[in-house]
Every structure is written in C-alpha cells, then in structure tokens.
N, C-alpha and C. Protein backbone atom coordinates (compact mmCIF):
# COMPACT_ATOMS: atom_id res chain seq x y z
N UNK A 1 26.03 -38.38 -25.36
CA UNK A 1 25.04 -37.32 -25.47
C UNK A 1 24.76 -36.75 -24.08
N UNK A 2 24.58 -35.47 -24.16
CA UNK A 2 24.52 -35.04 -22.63
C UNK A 2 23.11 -34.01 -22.60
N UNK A 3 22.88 -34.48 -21.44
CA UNK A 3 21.32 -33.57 -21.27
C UNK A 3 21.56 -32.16 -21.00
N UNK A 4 20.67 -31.70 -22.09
CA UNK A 4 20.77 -29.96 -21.88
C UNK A 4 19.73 -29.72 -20.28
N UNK A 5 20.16 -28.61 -19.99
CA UNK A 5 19.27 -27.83 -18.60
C UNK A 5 17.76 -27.51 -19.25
N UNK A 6 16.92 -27.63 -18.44
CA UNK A 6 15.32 -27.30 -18.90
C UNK A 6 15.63 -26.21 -18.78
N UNK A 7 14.43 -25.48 -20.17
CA UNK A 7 14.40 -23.83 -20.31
C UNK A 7 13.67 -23.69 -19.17
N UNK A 8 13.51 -22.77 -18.45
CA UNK A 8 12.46 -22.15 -17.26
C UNK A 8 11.59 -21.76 -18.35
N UNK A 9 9.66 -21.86 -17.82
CA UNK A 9 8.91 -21.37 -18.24
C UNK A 9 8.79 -20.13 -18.37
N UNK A 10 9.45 -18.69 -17.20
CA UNK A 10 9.62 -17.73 -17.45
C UNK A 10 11.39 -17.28 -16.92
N UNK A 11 11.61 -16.41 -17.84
CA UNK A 11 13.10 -16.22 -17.49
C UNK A 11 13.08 -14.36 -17.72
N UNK A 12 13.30 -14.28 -16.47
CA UNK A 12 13.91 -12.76 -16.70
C UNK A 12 15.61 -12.60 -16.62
N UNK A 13 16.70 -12.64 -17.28
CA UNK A 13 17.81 -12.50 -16.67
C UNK A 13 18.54 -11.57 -16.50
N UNK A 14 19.08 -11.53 -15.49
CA UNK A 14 20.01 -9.36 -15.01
C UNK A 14 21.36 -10.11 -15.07
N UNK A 15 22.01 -9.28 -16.08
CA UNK A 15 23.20 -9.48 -16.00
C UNK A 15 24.02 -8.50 -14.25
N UNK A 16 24.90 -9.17 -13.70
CA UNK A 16 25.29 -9.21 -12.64
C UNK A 16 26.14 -7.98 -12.33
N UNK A 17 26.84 -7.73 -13.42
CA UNK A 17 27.73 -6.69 -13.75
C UNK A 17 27.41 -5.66 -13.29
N UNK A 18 25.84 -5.39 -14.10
CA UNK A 18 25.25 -4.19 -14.10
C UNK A 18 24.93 -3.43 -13.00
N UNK A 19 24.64 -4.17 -12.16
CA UNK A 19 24.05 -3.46 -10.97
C UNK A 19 25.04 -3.06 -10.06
N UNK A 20 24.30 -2.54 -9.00
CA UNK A 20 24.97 -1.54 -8.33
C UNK A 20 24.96 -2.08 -6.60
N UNK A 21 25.97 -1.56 -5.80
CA UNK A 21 25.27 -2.54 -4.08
C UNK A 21 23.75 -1.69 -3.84
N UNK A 22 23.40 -0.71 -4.32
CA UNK A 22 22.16 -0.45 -4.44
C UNK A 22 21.18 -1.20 -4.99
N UNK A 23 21.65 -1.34 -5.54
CA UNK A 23 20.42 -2.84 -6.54
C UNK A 23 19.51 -1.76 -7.52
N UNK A 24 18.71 -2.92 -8.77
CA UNK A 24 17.74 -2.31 -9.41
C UNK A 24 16.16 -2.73 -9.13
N UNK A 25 15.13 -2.12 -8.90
CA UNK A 25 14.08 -2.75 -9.16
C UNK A 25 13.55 -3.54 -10.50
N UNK A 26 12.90 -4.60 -10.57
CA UNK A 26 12.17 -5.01 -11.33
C UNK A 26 11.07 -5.44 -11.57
N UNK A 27 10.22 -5.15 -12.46
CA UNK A 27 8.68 -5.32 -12.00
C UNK A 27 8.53 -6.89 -13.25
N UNK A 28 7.93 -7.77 -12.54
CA UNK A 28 7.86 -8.99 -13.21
C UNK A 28 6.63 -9.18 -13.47
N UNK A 29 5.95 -9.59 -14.85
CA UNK A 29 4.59 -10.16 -14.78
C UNK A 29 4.56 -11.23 -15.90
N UNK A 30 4.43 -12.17 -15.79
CA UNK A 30 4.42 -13.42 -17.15
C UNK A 30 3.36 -13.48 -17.39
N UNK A 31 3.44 -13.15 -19.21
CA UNK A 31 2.14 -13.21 -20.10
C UNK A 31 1.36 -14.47 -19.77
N UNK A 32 0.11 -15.04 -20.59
CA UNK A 32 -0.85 -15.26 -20.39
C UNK A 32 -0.27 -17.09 -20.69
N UNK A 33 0.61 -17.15 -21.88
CA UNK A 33 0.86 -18.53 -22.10
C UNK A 33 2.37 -19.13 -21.19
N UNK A 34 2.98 -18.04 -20.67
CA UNK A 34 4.11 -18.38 -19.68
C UNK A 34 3.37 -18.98 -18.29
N UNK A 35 2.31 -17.94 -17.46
CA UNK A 35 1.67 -18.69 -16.80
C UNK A 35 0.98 -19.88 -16.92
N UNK A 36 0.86 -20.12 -18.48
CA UNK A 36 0.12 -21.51 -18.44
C UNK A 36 1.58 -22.85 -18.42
N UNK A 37 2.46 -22.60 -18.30
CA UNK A 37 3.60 -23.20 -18.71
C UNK A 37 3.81 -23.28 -17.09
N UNK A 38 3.59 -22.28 -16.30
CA UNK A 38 3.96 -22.42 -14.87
C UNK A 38 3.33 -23.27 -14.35
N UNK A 39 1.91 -23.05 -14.45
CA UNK A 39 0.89 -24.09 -14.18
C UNK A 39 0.98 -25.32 -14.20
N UNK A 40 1.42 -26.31 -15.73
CA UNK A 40 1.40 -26.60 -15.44
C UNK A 40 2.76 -27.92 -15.07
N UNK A 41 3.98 -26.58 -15.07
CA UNK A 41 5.34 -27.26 -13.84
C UNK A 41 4.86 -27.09 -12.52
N UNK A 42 3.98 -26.28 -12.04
CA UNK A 42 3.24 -26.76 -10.90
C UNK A 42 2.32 -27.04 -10.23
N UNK A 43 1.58 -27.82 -11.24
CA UNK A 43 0.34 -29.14 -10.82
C UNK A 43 -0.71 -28.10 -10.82
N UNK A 44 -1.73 -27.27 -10.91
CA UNK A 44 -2.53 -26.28 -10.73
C UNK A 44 -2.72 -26.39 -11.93
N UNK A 45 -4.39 -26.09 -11.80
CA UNK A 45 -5.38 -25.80 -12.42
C UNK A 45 -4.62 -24.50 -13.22
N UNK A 46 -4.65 -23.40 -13.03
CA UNK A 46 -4.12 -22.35 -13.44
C UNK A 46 -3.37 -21.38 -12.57
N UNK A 47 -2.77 -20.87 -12.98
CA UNK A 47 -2.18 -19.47 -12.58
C UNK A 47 -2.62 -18.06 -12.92
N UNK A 48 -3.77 -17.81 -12.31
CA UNK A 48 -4.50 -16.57 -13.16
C UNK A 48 -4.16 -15.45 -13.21
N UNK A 49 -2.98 -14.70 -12.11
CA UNK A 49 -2.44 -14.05 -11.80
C UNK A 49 -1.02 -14.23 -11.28
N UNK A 50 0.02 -13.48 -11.92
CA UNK A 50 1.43 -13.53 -11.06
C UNK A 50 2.60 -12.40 -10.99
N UNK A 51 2.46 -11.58 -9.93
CA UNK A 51 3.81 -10.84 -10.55
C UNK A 51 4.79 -10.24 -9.23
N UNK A 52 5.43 -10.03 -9.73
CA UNK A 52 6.83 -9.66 -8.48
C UNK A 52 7.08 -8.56 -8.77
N UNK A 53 7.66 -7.75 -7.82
CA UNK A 53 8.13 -6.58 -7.86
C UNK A 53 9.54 -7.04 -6.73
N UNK A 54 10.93 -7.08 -7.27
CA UNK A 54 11.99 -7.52 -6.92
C UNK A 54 13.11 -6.28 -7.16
N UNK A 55 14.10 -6.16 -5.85
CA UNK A 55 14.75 -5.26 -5.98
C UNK A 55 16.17 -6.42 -5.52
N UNK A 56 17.16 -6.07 -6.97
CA UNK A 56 18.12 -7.09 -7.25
C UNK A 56 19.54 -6.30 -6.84
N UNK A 57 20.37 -6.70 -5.96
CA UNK A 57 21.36 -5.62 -5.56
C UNK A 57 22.74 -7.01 -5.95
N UNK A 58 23.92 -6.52 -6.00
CA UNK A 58 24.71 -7.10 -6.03
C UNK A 58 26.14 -6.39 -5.49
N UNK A 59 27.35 -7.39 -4.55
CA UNK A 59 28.52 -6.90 -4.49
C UNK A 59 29.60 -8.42 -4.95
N UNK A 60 30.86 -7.96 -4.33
CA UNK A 60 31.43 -8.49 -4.96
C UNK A 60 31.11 -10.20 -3.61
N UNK A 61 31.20 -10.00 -2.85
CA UNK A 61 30.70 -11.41 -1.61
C UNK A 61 29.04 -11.53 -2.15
N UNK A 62 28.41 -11.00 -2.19
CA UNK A 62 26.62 -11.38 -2.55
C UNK A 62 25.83 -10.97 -2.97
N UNK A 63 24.70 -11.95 -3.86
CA UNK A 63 23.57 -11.34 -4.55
C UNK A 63 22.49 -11.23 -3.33
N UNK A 64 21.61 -9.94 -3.38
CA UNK A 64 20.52 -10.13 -2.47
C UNK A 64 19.20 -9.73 -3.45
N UNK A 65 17.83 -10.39 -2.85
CA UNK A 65 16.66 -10.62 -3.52
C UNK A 65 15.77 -9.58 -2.92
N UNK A 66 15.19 -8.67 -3.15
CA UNK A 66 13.75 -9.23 -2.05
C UNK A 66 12.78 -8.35 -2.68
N UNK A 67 12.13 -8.55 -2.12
CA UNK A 67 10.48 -7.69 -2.40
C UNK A 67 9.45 -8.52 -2.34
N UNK A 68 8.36 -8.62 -3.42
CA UNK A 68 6.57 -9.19 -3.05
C UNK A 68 6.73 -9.73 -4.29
N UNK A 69 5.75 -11.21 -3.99
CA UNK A 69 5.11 -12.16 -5.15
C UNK A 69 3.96 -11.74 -4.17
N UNK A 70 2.97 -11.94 -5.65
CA UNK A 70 1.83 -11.74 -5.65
C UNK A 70 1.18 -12.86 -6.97
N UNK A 71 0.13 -13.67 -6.60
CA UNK A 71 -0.32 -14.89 -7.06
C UNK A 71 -1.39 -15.16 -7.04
N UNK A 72 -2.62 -15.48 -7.85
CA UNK A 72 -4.04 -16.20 -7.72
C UNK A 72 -4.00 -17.17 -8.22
N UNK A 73 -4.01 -17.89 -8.07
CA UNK A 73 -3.82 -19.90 -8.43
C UNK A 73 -5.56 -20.44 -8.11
N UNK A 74 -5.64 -21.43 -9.42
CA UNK A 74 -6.88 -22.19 -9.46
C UNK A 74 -6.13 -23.48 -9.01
N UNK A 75 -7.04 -23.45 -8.02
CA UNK A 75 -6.38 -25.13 -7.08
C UNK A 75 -7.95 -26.22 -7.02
N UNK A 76 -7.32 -27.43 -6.66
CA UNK A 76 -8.65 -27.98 -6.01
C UNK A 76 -8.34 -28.47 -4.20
N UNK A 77 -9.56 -28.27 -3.85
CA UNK A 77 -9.58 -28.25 -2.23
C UNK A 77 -9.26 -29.57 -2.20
N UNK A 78 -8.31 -29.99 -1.42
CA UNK A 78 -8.19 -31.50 -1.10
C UNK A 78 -9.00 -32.24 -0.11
N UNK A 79 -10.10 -31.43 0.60
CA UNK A 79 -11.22 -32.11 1.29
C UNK A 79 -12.66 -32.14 0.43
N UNK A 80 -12.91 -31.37 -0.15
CA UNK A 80 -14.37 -31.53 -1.06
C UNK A 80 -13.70 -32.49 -2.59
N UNK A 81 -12.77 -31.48 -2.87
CA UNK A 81 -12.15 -31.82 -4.21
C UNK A 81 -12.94 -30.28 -5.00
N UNK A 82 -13.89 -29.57 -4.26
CA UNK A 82 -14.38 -28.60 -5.28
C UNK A 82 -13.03 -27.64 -6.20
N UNK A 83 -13.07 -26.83 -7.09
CA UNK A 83 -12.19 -25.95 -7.36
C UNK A 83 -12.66 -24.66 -6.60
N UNK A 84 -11.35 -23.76 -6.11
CA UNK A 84 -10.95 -22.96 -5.70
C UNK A 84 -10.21 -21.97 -5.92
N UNK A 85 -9.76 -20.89 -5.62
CA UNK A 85 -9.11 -20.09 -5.65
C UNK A 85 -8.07 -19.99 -4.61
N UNK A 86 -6.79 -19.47 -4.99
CA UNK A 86 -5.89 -19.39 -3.52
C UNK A 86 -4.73 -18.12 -3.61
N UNK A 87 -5.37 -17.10 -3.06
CA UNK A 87 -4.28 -15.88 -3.16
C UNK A 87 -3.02 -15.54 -2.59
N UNK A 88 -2.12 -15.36 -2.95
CA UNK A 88 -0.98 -15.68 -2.70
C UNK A 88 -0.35 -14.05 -2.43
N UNK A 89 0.36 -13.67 -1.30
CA UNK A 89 0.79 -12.56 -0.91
C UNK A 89 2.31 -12.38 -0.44
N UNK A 90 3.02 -12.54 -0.81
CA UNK A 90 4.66 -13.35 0.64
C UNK A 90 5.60 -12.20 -0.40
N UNK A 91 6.28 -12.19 1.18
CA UNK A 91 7.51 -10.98 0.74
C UNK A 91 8.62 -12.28 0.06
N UNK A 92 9.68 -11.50 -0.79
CA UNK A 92 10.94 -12.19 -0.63
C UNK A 92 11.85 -12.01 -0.17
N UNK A 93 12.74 -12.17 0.09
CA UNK A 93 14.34 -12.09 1.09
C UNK A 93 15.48 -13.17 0.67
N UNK A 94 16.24 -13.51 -0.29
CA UNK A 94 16.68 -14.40 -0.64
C UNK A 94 18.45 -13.35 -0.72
N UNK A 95 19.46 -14.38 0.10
CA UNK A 95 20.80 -14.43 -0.84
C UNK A 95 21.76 -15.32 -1.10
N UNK A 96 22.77 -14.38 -1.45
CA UNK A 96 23.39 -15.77 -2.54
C UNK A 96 25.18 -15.46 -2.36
N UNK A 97 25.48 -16.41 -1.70
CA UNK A 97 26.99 -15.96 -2.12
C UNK A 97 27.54 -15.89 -3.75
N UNK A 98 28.66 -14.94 -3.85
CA UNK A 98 28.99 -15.11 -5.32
C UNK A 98 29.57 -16.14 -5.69
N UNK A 99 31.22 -16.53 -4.40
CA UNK A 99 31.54 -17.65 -4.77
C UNK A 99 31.57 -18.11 -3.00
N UNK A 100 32.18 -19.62 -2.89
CA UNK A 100 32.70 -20.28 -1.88
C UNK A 100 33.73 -20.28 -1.19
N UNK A 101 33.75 -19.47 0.17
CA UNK A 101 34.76 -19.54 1.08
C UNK A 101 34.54 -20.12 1.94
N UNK A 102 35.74 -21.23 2.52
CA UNK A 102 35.30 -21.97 3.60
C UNK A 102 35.18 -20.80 5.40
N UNK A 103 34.29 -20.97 5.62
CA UNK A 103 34.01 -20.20 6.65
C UNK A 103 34.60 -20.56 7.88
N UNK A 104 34.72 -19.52 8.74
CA UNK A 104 35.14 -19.85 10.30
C UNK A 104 33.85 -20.86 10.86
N UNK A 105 34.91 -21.13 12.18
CA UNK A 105 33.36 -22.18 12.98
C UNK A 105 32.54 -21.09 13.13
N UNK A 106 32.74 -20.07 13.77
CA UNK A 106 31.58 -19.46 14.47
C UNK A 106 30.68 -18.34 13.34
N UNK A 107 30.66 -18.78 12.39
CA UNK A 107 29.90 -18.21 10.84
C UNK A 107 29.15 -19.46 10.01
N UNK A 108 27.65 -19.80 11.41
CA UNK A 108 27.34 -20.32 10.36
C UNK A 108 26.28 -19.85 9.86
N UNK A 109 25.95 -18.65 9.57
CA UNK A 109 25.11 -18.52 8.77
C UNK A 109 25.40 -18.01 7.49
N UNK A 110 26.72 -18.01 6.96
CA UNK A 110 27.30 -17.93 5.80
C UNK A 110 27.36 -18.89 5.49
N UNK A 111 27.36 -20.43 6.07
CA UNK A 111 27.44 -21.74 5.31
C UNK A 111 26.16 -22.08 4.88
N UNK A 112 25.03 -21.56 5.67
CA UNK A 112 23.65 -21.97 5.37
C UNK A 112 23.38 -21.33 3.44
N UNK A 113 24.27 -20.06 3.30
CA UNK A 113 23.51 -19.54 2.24
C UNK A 113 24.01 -20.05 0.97
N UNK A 114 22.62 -20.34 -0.10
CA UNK A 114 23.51 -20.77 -1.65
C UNK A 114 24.40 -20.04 -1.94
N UNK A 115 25.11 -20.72 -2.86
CA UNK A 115 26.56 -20.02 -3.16
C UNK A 115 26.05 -19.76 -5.07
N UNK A 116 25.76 -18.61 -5.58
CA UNK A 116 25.37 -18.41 -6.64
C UNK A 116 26.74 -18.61 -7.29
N UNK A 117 26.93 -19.04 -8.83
CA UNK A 117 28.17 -18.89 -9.88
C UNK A 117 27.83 -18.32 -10.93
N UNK A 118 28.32 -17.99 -11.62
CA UNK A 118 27.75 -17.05 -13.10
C UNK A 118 27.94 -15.79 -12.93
N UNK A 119 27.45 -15.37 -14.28
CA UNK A 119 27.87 -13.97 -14.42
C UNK A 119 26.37 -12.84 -14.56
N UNK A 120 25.13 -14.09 -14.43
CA UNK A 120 23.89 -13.65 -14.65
C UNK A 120 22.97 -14.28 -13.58
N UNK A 121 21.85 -13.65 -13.40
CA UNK A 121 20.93 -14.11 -12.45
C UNK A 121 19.49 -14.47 -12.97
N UNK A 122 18.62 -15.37 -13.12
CA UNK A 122 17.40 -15.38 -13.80
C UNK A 122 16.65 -14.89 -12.39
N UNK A 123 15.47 -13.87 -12.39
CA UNK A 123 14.88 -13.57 -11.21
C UNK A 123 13.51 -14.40 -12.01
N UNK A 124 13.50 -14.42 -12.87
CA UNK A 124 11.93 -15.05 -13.30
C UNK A 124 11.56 -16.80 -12.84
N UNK A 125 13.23 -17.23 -13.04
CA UNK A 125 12.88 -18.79 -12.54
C UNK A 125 12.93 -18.27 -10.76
N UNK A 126 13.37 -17.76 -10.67
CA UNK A 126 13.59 -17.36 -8.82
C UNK A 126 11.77 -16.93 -8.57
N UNK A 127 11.39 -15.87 -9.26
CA UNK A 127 9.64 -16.05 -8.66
C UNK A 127 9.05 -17.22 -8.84
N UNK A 128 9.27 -17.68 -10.04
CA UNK A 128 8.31 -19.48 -10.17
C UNK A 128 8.74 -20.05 -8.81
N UNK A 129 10.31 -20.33 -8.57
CA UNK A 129 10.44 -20.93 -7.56
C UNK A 129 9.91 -21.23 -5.82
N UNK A 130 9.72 -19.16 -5.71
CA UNK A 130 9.61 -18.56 -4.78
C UNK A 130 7.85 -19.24 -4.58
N UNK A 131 7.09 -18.85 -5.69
CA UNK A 131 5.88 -19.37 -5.78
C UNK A 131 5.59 -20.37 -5.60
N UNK A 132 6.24 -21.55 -5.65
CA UNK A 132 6.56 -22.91 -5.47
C UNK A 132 6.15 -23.25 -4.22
N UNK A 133 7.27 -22.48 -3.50
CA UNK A 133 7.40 -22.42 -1.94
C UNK A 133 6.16 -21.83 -1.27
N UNK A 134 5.11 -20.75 -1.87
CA UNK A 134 4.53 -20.24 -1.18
C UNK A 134 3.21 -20.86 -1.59
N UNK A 135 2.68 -21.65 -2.09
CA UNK A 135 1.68 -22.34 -2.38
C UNK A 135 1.61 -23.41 -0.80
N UNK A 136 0.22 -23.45 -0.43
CA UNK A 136 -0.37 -24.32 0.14
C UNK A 136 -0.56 -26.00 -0.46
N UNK A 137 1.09 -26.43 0.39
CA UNK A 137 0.72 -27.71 0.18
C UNK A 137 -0.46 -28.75 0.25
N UNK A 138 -1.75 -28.51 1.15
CA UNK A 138 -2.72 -28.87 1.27
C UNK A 138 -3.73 -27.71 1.24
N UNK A 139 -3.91 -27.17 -0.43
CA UNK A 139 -4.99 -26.11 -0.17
C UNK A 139 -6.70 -26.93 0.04
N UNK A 140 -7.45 -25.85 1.05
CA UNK A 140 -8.63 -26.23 1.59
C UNK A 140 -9.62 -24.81 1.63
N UNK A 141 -11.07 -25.13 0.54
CA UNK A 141 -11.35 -23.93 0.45
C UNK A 141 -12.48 -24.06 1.74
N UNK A 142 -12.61 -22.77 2.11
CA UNK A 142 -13.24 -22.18 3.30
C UNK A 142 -14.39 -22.81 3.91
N UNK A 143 -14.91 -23.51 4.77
CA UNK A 143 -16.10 -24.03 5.12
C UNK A 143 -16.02 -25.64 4.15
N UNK A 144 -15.38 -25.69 3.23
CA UNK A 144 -15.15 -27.38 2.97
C UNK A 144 -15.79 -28.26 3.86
N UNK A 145 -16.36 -29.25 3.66
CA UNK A 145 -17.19 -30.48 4.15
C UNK A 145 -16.20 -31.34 3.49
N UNK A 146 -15.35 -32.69 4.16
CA UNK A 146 -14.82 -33.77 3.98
C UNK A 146 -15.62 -34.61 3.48
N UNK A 147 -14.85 -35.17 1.95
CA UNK A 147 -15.63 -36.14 1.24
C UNK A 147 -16.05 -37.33 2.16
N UNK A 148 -15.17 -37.80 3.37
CA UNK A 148 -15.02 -38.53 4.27
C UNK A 148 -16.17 -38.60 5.33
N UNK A 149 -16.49 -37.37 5.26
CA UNK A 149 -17.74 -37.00 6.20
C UNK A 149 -19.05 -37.72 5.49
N UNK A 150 -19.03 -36.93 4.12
CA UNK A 150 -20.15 -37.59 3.72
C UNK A 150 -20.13 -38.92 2.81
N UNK A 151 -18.98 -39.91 2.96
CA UNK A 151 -19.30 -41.18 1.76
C UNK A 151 -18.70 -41.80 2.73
N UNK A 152 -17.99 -41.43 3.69
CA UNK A 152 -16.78 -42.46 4.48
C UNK A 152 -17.38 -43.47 4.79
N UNK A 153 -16.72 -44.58 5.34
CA UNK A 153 -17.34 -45.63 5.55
C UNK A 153 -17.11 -46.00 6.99
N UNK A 154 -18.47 -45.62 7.82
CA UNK A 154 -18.52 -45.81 9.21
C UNK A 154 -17.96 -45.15 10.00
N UNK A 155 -16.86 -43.97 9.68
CA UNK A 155 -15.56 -43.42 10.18
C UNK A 155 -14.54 -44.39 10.28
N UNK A 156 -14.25 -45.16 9.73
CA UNK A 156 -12.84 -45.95 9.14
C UNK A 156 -12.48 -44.43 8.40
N UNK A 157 -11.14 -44.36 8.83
CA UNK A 157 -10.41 -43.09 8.17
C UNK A 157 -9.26 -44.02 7.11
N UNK A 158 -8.97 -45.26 7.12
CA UNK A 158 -8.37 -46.02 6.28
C UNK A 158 -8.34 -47.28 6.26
N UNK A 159 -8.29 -48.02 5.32
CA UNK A 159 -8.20 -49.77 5.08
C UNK A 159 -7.67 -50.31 6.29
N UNK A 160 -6.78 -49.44 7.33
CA UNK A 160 -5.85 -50.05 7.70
C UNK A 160 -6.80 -50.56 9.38
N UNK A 161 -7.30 -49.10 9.68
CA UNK A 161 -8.47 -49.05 10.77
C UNK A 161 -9.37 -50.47 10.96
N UNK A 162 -9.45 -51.13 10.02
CA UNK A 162 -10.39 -52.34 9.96
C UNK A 162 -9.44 -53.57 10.68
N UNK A 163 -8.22 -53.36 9.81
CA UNK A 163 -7.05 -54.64 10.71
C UNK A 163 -6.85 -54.56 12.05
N UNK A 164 -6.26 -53.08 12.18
CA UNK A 164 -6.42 -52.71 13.59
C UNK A 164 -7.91 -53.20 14.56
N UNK A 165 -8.88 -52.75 14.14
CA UNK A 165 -10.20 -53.70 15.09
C UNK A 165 -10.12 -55.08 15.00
N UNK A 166 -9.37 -55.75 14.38
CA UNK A 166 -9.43 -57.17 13.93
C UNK A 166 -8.37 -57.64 14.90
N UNK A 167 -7.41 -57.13 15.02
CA UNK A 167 -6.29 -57.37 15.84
C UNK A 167 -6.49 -56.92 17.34
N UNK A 168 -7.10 -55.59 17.51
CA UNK A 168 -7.65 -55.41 19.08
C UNK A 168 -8.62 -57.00 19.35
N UNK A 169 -9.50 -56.89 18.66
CA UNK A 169 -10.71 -58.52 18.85
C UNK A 169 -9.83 -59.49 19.16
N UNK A 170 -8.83 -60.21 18.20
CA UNK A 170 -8.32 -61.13 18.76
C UNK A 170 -7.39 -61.52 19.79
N UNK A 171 -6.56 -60.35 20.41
CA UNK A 171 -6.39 -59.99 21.46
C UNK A 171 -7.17 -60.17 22.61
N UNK A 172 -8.03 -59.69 23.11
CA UNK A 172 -9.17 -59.33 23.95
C UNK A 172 -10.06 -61.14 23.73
N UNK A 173 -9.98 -61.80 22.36
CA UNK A 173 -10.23 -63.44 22.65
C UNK A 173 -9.25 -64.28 23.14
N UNK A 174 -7.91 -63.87 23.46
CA UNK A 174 -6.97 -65.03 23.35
C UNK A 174 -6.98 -65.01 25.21
C-alpha cells in the first residue's frame, strides 16, 4: 500500500503550457473554511485574512513567482501568552528550474535553485507555503510584560540556573 500525497488546504493550479515568458497575473484569496484548514496546518489561532496577488511567467529553463502575500493571523504572544494579531505584508520572488542540468563550477546560483517537474504549478500551496515562511516565529504583541517578570521565580530564568548556583557554591567551598 503506498501513501497518497496530502491534498493542500488551498490549491490554485496553472497549467504550465499556458503561459507565456510574460507570465499571467493571479489574484488569490481562500474562502473562509480553506483558511481555517490553513490555520490549522499552521498552528494559529486563525487566519483572518489571506491573499496574493502573483504574477506566474514561464520558459522553457524556468518558472518565476513573484508579487505580494498579504495576511492577518490570530496568534498568541509568546511572552504574556495574551492573543494577538499579526499582519503580514512580504513581496514574493521565487524560481524554479524546469528540469536538471548539471551546472558549470562557476554557476552557482543555478544549483541553489529548486528544480520544478511537472506539467502544472499549484501557486495556492506556494502562498500557504510562502506564508509559512513569513510568519513570526516568536510572535510578541506590542508592550507585552513577561509572564517571567511577573510569576518568575526570583529571576531563575530556568531549573537549570539553580544547579548552576549549587555548583558555583561548591566550588568556592572546596
């Protein structure tokens, strides 16, 4: 038995063919229960807002990406723990080789880039992704007070801080 590929929560797909080295625009926005599907493949409270505006070009050496995600994500602050909001603004710029040529030495920034295969492109799992990337790994809402500040214990910042004084002491006795 062999494992099928996970559906993406949102999928826009451009067939590859179609386009032009000009590329097409596309304006992306995932309904109300796709964002909740994004959410929660990525840990968040919600996704209250999301959409891209992506201009998709293709030749026969590469796919190129780019344009704006645009995002409002319900997060929680990882210093209060309150909930928050976190707006999300980032251009894109992404490409893709079509297939794999082994490159000269002095080309490496053709080895750095994915090498796309297929005959289609999903740009919808490419914004989830992109969004992925542009989320604040440690979001912190504005003026936050550290739970640490106010429950911590003594300023021990961890269990570990206590061994450490235990081990300076017996040092300093021997």
């Amino acid at each position: 038995m062999t494992d099928a590929a996970p559906v993406p929560e949102y999928s826009v797909v451009v067939e590859l063919a179609d386009l032009s080295k000009n590329g097409r625009i596309y304006a992306l926005e995932p309904k109300s229960e796709e964002r909740l599907a994004i959410a929660h493949r990525l840990g968040v409270a919600d996704v209250a807002s999301l959409s891209g505006e992506l201009r998709v070009s293709a030749s026969k050496q590469k796919i190129s990406v780019s344009g704006r995600l645009r995002a409002r994500l319900a997060r929680q602050c990882v210093a209060s723990l309150e909930d928050m909001l976190e707006d999300i603004d980032e251009p894109v710029d992404l490409e893709f080789l079509r297939s794999f040529t082994p490159a000269r030495d002095d080309d490496d920034a053709v080895e750095e880039m994915e090498v796309h295969e297929g005959a289609v492109i999903d740009i919808g799992e490419l914004l989830v992704q992109q969004l992925s990337l542009a989320m604040s790994p440690f979001p912190r809402k504005p003026g936050a007070r550290s739970l640490v500040e106010d429950y911590g214990s003594g300023g021990r910042l961890s269990p570990f801080s206590e061994l450490l004084d235990r081990k300076i002491k017996s040092n300093k006795n021997q």
